[in-house]
N, C-alpha and C. Protein backbone atom coordinates (compact mmCIF):
# COMPACT_ATOMS: atom_id res chain seq x y z
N UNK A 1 22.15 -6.12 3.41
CA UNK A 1 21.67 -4.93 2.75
C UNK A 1 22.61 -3.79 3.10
N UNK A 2 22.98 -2.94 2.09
CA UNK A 2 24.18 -1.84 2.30
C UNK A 2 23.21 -0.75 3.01
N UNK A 3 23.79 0.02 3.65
CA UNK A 3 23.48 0.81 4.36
C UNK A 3 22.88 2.23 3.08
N UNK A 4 23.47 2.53 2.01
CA UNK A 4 23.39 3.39 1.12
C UNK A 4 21.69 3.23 0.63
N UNK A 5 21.42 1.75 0.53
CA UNK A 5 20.23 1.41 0.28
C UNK A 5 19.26 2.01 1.23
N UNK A 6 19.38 1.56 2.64
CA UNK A 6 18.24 1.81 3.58
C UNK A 6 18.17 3.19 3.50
N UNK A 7 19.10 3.82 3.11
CA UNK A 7 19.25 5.68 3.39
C UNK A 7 18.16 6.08 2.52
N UNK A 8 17.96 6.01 1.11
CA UNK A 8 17.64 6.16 -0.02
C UNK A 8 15.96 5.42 -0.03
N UNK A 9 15.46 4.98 0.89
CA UNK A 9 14.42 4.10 0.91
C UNK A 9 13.62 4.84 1.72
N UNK A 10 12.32 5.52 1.49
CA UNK A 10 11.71 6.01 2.07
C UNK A 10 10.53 5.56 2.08
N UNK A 11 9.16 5.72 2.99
CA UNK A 11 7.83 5.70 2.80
C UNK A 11 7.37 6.95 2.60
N UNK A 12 5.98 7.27 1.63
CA UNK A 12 5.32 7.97 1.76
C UNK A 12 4.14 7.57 2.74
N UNK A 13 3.61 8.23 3.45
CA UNK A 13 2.99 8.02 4.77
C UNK A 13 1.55 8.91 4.66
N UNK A 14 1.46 9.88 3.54
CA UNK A 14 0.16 10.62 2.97
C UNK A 14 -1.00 9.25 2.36
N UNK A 15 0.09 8.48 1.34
CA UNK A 15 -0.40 7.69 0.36
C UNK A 15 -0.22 6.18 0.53
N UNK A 16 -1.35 5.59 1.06
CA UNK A 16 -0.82 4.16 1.11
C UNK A 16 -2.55 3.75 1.85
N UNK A 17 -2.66 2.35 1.22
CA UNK A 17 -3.62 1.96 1.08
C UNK A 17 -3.73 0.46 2.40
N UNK A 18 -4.80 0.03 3.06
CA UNK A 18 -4.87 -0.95 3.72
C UNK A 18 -6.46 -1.79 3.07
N UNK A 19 -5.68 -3.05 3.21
CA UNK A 19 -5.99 -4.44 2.44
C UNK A 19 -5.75 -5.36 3.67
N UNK A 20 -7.29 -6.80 3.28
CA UNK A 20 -7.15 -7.59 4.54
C UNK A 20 -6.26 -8.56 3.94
N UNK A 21 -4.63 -8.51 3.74
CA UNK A 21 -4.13 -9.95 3.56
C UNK A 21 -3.73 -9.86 1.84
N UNK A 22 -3.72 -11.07 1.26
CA UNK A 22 -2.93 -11.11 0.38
C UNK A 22 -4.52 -11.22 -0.87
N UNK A 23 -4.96 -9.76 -1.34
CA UNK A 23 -5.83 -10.14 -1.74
C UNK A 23 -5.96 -10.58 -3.50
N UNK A 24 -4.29 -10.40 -3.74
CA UNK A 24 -4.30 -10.67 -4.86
C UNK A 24 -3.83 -12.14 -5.00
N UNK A 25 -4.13 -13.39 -5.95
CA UNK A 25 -4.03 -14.96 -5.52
C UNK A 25 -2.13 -14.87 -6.33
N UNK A 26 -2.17 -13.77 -7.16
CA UNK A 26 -1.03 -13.74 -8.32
C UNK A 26 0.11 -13.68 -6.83
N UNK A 27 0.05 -12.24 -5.88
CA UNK A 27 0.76 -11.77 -4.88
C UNK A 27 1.08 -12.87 -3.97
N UNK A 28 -0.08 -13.21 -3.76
CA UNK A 28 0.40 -14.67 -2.23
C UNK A 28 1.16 -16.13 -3.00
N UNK A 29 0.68 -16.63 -4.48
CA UNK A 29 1.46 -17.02 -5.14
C UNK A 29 2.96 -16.54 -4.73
N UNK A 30 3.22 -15.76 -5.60
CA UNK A 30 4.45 -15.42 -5.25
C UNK A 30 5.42 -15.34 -4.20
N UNK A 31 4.65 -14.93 -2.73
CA UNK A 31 5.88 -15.44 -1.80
C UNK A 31 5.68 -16.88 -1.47
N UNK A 32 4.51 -17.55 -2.02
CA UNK A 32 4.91 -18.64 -1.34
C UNK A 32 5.89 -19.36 -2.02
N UNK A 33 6.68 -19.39 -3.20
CA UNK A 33 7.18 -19.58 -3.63
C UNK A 33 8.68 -19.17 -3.22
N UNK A 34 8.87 -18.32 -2.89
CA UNK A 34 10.41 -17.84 -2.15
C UNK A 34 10.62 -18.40 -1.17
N UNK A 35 11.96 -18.33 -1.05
CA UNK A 35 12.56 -19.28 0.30
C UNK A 35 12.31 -18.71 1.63
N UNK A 36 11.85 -19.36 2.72
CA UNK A 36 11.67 -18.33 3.69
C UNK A 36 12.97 -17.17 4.04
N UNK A 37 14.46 -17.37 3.30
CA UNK A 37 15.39 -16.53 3.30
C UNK A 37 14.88 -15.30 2.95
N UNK A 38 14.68 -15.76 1.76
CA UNK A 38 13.82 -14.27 0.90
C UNK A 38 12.93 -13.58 1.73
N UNK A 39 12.10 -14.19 1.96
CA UNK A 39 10.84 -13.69 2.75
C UNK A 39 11.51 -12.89 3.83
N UNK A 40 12.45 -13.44 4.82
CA UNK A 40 13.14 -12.37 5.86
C UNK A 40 13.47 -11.73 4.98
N UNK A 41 14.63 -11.85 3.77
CA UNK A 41 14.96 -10.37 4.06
C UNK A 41 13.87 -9.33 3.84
N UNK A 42 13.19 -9.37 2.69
CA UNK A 42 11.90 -8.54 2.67
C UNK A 42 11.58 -8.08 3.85
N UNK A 43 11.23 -8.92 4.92
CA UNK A 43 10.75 -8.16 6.18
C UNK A 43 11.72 -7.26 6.69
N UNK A 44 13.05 -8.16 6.25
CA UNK A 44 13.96 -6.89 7.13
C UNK A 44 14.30 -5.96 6.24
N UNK A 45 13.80 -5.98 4.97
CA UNK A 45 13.96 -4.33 4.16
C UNK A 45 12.78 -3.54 4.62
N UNK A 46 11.64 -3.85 4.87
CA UNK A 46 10.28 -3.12 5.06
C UNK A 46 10.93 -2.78 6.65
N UNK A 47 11.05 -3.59 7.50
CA UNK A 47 11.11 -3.12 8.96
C UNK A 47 12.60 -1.64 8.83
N UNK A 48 13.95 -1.78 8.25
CA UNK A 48 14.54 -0.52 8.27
C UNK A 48 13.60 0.65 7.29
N UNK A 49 12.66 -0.01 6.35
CA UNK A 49 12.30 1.51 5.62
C UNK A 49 11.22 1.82 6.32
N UNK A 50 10.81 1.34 7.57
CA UNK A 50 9.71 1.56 8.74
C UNK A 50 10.56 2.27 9.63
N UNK A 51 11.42 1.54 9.89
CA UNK A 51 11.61 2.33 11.47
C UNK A 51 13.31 3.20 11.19
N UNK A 52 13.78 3.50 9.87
CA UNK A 52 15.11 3.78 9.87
C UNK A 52 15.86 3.44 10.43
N UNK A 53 16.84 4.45 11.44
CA UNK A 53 17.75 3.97 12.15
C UNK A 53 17.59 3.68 13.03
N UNK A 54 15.85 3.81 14.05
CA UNK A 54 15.72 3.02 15.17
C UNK A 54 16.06 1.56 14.60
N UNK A 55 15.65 0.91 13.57
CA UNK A 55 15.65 -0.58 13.19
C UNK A 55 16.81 -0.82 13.73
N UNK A 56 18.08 -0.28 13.83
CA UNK A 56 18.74 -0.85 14.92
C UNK A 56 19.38 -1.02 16.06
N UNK A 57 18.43 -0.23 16.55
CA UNK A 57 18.51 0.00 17.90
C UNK A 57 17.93 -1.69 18.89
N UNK A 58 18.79 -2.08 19.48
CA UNK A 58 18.73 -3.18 20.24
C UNK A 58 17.41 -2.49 21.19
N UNK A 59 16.58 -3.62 21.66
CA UNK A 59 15.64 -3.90 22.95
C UNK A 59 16.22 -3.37 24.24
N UNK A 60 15.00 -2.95 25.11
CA UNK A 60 15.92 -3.44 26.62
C UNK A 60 15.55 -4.49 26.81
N UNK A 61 16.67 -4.93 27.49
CA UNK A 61 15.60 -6.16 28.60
C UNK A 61 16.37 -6.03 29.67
N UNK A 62 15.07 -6.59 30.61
CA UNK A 62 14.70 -6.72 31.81
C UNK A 62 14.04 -7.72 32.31
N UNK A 63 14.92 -7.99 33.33
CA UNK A 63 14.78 -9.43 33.94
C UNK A 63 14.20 -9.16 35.36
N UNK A 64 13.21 -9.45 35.92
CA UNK A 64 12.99 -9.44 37.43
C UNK A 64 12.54 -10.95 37.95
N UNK A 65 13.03 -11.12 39.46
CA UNK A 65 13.00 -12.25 40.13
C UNK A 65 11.90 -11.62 41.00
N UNK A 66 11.08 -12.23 41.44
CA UNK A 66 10.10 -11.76 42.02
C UNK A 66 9.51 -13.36 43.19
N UNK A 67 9.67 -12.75 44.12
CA UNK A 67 9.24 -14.25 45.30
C UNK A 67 8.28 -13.82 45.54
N UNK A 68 7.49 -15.33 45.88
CA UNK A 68 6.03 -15.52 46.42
C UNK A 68 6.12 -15.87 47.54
């Protein structure tokens, strides 16, 4: 996905509705039908128009050894 895209991709955050799941049979049809390729990328277009440019911001990690 080009970067020009994610710029240009916004949420409205006033207007948006919550639903348990896929309540339309037409909607869940439909991804099940896509390749799970598809399906990522979708997630990874929704996760940058969620989190912008945190989306890529790497994790920390942290490792601890800890004796008993």
């Amino acid at each position: 996905m080009t970067a020009n895209v994610v710029t240009t991709l916004k949420i409205d955050r006033k207007a948006f509705s919550v639903s348990s799941g896929f309540e339309s049979t037409a909607e869940k049809r439909y991804w099940l039908v896509r390749s799970p390729y598809e399906r990522l990328q979708q997630m990874e277009r929704l996760r940058r128009i969620n989190y912008g440019r945190r989306a890529t911001s790497r994790l920390q990690r942290i490792f601890t050894i800890i004796e008993r």
